[in-house]
PDB file of N, CA and C in Angstrom:
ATOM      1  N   UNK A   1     -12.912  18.307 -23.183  1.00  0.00           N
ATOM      2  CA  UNK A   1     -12.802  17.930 -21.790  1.00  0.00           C
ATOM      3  C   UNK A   1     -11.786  16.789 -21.672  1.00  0.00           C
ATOM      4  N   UNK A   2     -11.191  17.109 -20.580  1.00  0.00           N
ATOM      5  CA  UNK A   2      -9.787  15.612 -20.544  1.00  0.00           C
ATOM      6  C   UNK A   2     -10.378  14.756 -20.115  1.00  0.00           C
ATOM      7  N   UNK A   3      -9.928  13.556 -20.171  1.00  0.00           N
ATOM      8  CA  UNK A   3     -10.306  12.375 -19.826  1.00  0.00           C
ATOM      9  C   UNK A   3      -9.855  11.870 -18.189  1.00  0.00           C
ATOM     10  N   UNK A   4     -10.816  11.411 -17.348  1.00  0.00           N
ATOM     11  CA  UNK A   4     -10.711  11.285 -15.974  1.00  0.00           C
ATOM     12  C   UNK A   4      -9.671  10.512 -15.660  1.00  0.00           C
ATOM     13  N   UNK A   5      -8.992  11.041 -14.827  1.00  0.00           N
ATOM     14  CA  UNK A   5      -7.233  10.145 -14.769  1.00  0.00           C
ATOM     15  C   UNK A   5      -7.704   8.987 -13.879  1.00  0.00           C
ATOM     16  N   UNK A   6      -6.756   7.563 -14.324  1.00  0.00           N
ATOM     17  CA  UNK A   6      -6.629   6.256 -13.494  1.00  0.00           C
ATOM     18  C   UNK A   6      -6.399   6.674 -12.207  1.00  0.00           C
ATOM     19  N   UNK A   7      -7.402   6.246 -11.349  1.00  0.00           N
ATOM     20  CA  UNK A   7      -6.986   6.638  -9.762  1.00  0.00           C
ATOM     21  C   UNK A   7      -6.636   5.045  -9.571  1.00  0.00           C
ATOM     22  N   UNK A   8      -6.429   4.333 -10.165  1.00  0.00           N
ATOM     23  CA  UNK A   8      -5.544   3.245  -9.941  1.00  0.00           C
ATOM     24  C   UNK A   8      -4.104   3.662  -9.952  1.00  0.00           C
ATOM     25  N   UNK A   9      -3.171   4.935 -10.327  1.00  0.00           N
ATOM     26  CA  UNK A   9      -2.074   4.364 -10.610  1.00  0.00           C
ATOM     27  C   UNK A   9      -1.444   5.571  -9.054  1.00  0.00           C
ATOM     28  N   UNK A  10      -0.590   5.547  -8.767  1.00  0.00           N
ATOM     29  CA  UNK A  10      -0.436   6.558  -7.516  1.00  0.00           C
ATOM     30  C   UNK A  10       1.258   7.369  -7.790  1.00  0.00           C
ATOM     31  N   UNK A  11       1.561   8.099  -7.992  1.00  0.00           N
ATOM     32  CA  UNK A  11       2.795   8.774  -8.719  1.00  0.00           C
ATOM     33  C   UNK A  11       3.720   8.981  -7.809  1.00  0.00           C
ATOM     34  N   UNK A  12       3.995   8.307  -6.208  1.00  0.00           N
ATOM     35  CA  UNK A  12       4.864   8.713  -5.353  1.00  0.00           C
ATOM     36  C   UNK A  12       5.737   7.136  -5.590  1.00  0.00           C
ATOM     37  N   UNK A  13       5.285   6.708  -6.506  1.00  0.00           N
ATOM     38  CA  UNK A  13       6.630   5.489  -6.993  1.00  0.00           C
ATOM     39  C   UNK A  13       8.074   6.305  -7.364  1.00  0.00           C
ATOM     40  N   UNK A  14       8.084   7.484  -7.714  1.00  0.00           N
ATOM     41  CA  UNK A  14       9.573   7.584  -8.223  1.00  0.00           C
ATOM     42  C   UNK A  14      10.581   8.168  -6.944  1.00  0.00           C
ATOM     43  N   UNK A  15       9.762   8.602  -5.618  1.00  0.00           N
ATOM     44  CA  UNK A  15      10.389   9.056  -4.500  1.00  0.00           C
ATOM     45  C   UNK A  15      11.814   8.017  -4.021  1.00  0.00           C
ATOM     46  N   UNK A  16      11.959   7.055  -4.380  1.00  0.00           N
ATOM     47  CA  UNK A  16      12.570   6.318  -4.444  1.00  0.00           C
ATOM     48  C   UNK A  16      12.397   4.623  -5.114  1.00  0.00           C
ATOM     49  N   UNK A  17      14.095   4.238  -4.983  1.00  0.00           N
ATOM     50  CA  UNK A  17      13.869   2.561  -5.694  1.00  0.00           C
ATOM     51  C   UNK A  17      12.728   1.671  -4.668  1.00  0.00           C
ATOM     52  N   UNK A  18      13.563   0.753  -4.494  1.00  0.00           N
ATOM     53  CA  UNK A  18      13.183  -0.478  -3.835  1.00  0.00           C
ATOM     54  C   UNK A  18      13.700  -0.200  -2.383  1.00  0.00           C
ATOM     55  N   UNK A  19      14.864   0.672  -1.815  1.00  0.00           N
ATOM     56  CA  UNK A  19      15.430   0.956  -0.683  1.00  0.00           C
ATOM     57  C   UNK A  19      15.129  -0.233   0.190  1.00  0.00           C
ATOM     58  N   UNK A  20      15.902  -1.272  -0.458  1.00  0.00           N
ATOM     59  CA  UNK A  20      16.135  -2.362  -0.022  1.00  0.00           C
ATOM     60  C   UNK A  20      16.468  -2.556   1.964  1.00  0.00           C
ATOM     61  N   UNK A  21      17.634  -1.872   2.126  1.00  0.00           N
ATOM     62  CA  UNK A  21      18.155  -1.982   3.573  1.00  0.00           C
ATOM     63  C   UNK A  21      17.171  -0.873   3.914  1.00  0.00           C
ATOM     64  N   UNK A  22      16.412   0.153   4.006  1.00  0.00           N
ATOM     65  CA  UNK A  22      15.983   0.828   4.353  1.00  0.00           C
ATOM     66  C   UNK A  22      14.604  -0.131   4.953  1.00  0.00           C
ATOM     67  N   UNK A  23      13.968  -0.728   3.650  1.00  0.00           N
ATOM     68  CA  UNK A  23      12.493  -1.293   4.101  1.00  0.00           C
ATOM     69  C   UNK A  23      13.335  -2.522   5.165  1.00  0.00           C
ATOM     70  N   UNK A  24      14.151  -3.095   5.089  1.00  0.00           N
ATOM     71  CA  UNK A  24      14.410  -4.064   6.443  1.00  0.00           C
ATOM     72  C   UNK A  24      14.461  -3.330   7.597  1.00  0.00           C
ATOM     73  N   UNK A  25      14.846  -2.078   7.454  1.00  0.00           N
ATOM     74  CA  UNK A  25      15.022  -1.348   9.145  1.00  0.00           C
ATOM     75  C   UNK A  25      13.040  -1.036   9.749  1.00  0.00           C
ATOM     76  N   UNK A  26      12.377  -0.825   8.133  1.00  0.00           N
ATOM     77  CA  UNK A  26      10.903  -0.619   8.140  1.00  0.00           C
ATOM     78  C   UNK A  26      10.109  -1.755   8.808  1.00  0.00           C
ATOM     79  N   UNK A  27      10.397  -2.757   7.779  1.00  0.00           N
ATOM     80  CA  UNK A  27       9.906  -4.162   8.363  1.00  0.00           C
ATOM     81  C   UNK A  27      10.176  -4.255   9.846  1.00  0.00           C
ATOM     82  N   UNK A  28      11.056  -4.422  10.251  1.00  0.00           N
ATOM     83  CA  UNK A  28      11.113  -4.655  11.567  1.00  0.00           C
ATOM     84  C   UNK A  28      10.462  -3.728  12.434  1.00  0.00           C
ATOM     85  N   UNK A  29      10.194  -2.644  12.451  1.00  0.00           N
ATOM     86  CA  UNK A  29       9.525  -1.576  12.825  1.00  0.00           C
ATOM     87  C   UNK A  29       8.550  -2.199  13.164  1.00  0.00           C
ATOM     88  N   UNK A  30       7.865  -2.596  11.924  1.00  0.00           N
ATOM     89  CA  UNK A  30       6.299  -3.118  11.735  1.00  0.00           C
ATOM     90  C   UNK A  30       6.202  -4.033  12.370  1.00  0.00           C
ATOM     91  N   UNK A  31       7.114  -4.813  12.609  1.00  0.00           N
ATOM     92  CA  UNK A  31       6.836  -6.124  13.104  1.00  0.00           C
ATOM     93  C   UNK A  31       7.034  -6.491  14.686  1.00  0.00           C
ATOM     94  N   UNK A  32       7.544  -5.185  15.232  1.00  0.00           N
ATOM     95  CA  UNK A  32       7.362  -4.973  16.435  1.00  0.00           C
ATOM     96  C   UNK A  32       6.072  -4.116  16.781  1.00  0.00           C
ATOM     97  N   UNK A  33       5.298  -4.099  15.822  1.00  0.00           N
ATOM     98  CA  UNK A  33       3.770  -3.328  16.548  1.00  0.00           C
ATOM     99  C   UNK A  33       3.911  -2.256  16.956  1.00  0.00           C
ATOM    100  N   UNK A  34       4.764  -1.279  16.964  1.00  0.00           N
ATOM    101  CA  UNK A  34       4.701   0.201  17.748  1.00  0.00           C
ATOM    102  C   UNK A  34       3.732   0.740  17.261  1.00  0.00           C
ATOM    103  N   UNK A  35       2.932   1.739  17.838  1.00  0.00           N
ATOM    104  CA  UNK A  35       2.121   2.853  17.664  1.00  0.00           C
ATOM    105  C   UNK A  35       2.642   3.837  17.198  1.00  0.00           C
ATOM    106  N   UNK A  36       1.638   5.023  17.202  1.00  0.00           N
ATOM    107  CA  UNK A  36       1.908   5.522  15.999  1.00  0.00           C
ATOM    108  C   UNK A  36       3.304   7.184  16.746  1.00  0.00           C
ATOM    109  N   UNK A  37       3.314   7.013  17.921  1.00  0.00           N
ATOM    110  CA  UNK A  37       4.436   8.091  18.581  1.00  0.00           C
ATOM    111  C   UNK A  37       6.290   6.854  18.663  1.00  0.00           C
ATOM    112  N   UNK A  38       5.997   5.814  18.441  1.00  0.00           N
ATOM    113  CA  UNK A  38       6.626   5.118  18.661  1.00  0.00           C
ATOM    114  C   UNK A  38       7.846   4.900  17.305  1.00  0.00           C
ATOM    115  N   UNK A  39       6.487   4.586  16.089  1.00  0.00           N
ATOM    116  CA  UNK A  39       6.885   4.879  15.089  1.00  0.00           C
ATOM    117  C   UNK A  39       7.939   6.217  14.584  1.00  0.00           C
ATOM    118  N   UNK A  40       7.277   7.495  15.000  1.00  0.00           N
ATOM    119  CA  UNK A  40       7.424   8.597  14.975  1.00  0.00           C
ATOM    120  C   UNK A  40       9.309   8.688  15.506  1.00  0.00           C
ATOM    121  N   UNK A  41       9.513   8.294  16.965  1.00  0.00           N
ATOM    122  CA  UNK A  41      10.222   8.336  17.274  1.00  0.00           C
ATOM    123  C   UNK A  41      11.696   7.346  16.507  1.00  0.00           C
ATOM    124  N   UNK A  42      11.232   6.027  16.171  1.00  0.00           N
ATOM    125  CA  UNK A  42      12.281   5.076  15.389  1.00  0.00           C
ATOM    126  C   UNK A  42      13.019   6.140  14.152  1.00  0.00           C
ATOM    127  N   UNK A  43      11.527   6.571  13.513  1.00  0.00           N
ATOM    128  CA  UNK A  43      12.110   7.375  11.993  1.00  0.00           C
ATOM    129  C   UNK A  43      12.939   8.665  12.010  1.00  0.00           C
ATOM    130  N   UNK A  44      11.839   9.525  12.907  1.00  0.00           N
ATOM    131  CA  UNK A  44      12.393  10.587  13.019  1.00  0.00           C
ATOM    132  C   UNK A  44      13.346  10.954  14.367  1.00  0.00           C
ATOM    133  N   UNK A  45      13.123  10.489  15.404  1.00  0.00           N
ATOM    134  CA  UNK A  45      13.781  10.463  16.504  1.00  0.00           C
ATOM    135  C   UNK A  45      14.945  10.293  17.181  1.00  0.00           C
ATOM    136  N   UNK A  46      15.397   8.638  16.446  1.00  0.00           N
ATOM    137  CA  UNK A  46      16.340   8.319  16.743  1.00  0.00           C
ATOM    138  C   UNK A  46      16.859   7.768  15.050  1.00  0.00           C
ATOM    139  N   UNK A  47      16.288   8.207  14.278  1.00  0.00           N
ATOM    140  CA  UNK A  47      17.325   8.388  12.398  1.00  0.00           C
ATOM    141  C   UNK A  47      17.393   7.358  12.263  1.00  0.00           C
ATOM    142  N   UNK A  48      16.270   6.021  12.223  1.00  0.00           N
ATOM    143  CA  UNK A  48      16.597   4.795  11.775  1.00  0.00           C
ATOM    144  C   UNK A  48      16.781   4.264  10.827  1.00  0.00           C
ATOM    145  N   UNK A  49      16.938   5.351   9.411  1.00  0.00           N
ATOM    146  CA  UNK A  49      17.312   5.258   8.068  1.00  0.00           C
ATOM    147  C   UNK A  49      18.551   6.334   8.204  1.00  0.00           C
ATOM    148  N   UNK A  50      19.027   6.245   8.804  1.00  0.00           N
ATOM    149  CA  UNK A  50      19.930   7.280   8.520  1.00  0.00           C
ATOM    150  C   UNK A  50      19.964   8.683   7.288  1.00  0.00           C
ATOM    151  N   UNK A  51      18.979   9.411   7.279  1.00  0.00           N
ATOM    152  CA  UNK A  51      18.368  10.242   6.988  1.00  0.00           C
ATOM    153  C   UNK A  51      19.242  11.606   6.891  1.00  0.00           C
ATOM    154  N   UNK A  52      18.940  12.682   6.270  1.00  0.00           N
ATOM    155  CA  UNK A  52      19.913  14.090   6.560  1.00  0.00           C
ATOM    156  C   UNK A  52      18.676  14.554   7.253  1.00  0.00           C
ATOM    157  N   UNK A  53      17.520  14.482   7.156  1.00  0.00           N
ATOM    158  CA  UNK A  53      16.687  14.944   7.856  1.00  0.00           C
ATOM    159  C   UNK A  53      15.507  14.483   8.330  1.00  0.00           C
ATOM    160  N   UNK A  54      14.954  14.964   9.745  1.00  0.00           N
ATOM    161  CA  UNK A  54      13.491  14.119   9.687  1.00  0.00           C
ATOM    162  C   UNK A  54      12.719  13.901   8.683  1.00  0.00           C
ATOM    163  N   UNK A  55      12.503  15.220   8.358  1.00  0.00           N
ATOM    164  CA  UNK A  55      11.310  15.545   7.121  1.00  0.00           C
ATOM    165  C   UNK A  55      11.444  14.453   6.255  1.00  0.00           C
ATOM    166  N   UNK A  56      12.553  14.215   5.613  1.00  0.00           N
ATOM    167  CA  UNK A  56      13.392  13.009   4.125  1.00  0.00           C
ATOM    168  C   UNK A  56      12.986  11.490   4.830  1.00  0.00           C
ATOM    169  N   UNK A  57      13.786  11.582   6.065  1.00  0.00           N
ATOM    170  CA  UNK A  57      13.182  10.071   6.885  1.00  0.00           C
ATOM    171  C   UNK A  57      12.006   9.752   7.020  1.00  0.00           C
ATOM    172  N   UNK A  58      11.133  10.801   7.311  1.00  0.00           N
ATOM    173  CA  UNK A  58       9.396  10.196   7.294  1.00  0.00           C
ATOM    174  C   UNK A  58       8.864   9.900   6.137  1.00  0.00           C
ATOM    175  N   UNK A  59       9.457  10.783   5.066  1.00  0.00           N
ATOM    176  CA  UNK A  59       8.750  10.474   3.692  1.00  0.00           C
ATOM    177  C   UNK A  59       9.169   9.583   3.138  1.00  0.00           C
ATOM    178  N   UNK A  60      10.537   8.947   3.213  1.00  0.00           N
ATOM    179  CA  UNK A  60      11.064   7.675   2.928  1.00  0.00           C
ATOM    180  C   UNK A  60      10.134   6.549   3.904  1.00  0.00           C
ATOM    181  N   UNK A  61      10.140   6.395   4.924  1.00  0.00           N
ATOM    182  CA  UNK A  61       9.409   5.817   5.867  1.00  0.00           C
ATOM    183  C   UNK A  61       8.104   5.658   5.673  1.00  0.00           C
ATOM    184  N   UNK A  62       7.065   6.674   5.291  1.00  0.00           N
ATOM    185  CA  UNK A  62       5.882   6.384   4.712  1.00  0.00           C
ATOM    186  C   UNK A  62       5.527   5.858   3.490  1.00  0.00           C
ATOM    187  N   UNK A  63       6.169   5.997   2.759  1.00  0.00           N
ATOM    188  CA  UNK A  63       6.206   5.225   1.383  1.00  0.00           C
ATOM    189  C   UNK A  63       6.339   3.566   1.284  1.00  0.00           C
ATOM    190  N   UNK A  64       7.830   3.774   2.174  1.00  0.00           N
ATOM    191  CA  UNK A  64       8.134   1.954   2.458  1.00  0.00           C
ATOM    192  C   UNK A  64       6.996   1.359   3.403  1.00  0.00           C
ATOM    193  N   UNK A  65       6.254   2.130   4.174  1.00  0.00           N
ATOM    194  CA  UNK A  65       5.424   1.308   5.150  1.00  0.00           C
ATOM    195  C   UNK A  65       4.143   0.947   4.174  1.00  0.00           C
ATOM    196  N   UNK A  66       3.597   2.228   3.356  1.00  0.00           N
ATOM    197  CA  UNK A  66       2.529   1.748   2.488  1.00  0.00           C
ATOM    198  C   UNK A  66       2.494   0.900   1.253  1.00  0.00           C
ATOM    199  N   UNK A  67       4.085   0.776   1.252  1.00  0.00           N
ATOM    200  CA  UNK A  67       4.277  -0.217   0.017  1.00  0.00           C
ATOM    201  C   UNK A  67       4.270  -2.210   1.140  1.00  0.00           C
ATOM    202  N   UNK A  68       4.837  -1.975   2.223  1.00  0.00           N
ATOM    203  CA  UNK A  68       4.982  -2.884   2.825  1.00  0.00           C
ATOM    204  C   UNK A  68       3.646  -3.291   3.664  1.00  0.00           C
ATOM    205  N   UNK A  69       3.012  -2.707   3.401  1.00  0.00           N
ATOM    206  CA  UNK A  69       1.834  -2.573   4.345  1.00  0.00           C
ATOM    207  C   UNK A  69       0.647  -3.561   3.152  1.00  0.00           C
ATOM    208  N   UNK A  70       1.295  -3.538   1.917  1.00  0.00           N
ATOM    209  CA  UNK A  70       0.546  -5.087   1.137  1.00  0.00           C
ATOM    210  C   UNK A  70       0.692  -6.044   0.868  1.00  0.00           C
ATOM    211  N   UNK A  71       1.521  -6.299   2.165  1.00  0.00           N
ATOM    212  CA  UNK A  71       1.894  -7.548   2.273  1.00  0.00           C
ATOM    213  C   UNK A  71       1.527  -8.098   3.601  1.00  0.00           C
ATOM    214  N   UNK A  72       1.571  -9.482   4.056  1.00  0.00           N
ATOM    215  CA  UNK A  72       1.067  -9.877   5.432  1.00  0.00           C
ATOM    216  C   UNK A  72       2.778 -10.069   6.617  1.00  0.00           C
ATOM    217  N   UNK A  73       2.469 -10.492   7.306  1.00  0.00           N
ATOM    218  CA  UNK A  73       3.574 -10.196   7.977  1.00  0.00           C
ATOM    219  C   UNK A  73       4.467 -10.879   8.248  1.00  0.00           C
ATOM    220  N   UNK A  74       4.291 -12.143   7.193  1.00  0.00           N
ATOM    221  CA  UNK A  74       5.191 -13.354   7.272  1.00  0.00           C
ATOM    222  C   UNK A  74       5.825 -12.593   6.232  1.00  0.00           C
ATOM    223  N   UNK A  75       5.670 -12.230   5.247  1.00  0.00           N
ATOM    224  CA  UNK A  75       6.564 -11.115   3.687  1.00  0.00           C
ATOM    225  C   UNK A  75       7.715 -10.524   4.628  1.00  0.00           C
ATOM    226  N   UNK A  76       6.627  -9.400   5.486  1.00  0.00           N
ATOM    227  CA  UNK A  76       7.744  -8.978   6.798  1.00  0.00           C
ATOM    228  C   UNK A  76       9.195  -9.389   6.840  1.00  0.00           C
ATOM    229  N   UNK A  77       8.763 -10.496   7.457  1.00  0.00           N
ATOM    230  CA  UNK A  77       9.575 -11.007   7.826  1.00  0.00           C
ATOM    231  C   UNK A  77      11.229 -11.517   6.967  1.00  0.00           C
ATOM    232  N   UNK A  78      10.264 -12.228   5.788  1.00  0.00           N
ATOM    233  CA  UNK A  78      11.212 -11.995   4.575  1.00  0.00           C
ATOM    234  C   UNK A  78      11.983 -11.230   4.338  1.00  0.00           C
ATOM    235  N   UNK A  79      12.009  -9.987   4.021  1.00  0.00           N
ATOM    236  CA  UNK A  79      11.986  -8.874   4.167  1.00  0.00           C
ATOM    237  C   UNK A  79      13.311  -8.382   5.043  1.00  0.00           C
ATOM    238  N   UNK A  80      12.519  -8.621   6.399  1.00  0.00           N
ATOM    239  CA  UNK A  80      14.057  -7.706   7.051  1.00  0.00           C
ATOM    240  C   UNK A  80      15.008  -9.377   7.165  1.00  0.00           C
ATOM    241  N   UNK A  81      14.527 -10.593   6.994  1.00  0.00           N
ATOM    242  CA  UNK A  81      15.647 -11.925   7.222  1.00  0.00           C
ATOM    243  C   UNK A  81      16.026 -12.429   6.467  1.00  0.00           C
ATOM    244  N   UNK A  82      15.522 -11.977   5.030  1.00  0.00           N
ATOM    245  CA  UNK A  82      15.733 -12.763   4.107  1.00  0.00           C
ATOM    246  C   UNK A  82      17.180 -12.330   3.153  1.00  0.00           C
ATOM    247  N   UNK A  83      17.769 -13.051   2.488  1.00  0.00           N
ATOM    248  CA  UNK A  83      19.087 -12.688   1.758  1.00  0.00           C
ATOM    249  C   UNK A  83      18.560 -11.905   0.779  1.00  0.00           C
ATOM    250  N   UNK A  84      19.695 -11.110  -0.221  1.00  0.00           N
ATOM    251  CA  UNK A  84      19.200  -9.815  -0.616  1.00  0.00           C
ATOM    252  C   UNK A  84      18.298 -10.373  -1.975  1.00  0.00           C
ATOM    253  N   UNK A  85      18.537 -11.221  -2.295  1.00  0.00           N
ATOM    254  CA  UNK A  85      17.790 -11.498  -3.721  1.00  0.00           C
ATOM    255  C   UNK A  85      16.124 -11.858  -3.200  1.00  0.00           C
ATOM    256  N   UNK A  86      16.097 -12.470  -2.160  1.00  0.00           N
ATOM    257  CA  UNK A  86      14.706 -12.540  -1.942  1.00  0.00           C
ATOM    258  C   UNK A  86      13.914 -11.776  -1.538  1.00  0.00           C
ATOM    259  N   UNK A  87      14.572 -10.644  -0.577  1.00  0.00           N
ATOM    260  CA  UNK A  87      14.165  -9.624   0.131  1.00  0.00           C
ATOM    261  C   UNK A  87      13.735  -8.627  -1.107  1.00  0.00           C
ATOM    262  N   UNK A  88      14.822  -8.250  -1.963  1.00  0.00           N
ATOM    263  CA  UNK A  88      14.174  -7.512  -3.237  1.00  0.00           C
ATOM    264  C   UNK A  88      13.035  -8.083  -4.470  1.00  0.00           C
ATOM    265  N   UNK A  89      13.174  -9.607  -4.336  1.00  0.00           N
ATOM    266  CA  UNK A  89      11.951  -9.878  -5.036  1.00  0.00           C
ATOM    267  C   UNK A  89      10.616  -9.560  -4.407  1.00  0.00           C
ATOM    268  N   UNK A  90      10.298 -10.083  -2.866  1.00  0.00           N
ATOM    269  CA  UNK A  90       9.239  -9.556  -2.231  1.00  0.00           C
ATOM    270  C   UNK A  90       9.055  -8.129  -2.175  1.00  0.00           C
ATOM    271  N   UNK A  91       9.992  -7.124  -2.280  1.00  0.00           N
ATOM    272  CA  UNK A  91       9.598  -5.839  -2.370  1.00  0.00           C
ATOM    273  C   UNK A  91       9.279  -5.211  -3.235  1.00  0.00           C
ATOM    274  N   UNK A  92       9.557  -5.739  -4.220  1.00  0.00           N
ATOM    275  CA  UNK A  92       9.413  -5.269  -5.535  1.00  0.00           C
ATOM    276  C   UNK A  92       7.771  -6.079  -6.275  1.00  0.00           C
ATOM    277  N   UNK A  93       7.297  -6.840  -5.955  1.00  0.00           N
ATOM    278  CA  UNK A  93       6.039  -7.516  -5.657  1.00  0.00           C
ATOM    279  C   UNK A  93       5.063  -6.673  -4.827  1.00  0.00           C
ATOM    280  N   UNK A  94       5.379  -5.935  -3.742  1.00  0.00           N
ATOM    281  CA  UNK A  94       4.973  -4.777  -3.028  1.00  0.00           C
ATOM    282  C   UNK A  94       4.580  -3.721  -3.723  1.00  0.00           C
ATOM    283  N   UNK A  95       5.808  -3.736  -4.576  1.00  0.00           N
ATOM    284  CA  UNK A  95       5.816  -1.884  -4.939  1.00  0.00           C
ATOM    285  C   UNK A  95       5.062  -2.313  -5.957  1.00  0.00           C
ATOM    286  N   UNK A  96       4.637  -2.794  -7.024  1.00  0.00           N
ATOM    287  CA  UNK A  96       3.660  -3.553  -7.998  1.00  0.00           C
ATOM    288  C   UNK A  96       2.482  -3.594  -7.618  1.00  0.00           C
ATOM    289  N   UNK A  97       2.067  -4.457  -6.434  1.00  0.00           N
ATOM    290  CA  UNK A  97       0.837  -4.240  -5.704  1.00  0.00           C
ATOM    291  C   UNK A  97       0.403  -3.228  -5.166  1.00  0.00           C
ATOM    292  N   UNK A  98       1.218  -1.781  -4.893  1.00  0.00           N
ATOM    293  CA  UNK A  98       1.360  -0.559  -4.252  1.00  0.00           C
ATOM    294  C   UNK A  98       1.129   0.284  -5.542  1.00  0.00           C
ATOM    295  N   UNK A  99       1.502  -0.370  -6.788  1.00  0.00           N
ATOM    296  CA  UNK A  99       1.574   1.119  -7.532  1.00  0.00           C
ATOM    297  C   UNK A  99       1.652   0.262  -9.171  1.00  0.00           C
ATOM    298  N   UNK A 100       0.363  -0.072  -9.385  1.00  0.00           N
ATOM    299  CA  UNK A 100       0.182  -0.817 -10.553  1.00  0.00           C
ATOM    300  C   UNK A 100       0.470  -0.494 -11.964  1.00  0.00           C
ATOM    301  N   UNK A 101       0.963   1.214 -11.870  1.00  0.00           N
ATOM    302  CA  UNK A 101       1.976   1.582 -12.940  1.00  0.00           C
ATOM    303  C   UNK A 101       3.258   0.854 -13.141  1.00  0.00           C
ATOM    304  N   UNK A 102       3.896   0.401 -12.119  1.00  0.00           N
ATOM    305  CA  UNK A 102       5.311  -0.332 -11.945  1.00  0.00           C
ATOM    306  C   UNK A 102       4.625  -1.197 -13.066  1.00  0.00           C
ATOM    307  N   UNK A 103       4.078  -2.438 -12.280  1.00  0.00           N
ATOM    308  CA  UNK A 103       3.667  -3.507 -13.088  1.00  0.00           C
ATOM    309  C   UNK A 103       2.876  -3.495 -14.300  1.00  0.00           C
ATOM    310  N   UNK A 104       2.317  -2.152 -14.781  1.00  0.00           N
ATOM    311  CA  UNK A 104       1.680  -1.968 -16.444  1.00  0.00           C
ATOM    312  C   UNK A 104       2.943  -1.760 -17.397  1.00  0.00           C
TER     313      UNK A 104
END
């Protein structure tokens, strides 16, 4: 019998890096509070990752929100204001806290 897999570790880390300028267009998203048609519309609507397709933009978009989403909203902020070395240290602190394979 195999051995019961770590439901600690979550395998949608390799969908992409750190998508640095991408999570700042995210962050700000977030940090304007939209709901969830609102959201819908930033990603897929009006291509706020500049995307080839919705489908690619939401799944990029959901990833960065649940990686950004463990952080509080001053990180946020970091994030989409901060210069690039800091902005990628806080995200990458994210994706660690998001996906504790990174950080094993």
């Amino acid at each position: 019998m195999a051995a019961p897999a770590d439901t600690r570790y979550r395998a949608n880390f390799t969908k992409g890096g750190l998508m640095v300028p991408e999570s700042r267009l995210v962050a700000d998203v977030l940090l304007q509070g939209v709901d969830a048609a609102g959201w819908k519309q930033a990603i897929a609507g009006d291509n706020l990752l500049r995307k080839r397709s919705p489908t690619t933009a939401l799944t990029k978009a959901v990833l960065i929100r649940a990686r950004l989403r463990t952080m509080t909203a001053g990180l946020w902020r970091l994030v989409r204001d901060g210069d690039k070395p800091l902005a990628t240290q806080a995200l990458f602190a994210a994706t660690i806290t998001y996906s504790p394979l990174v950080g094993d």
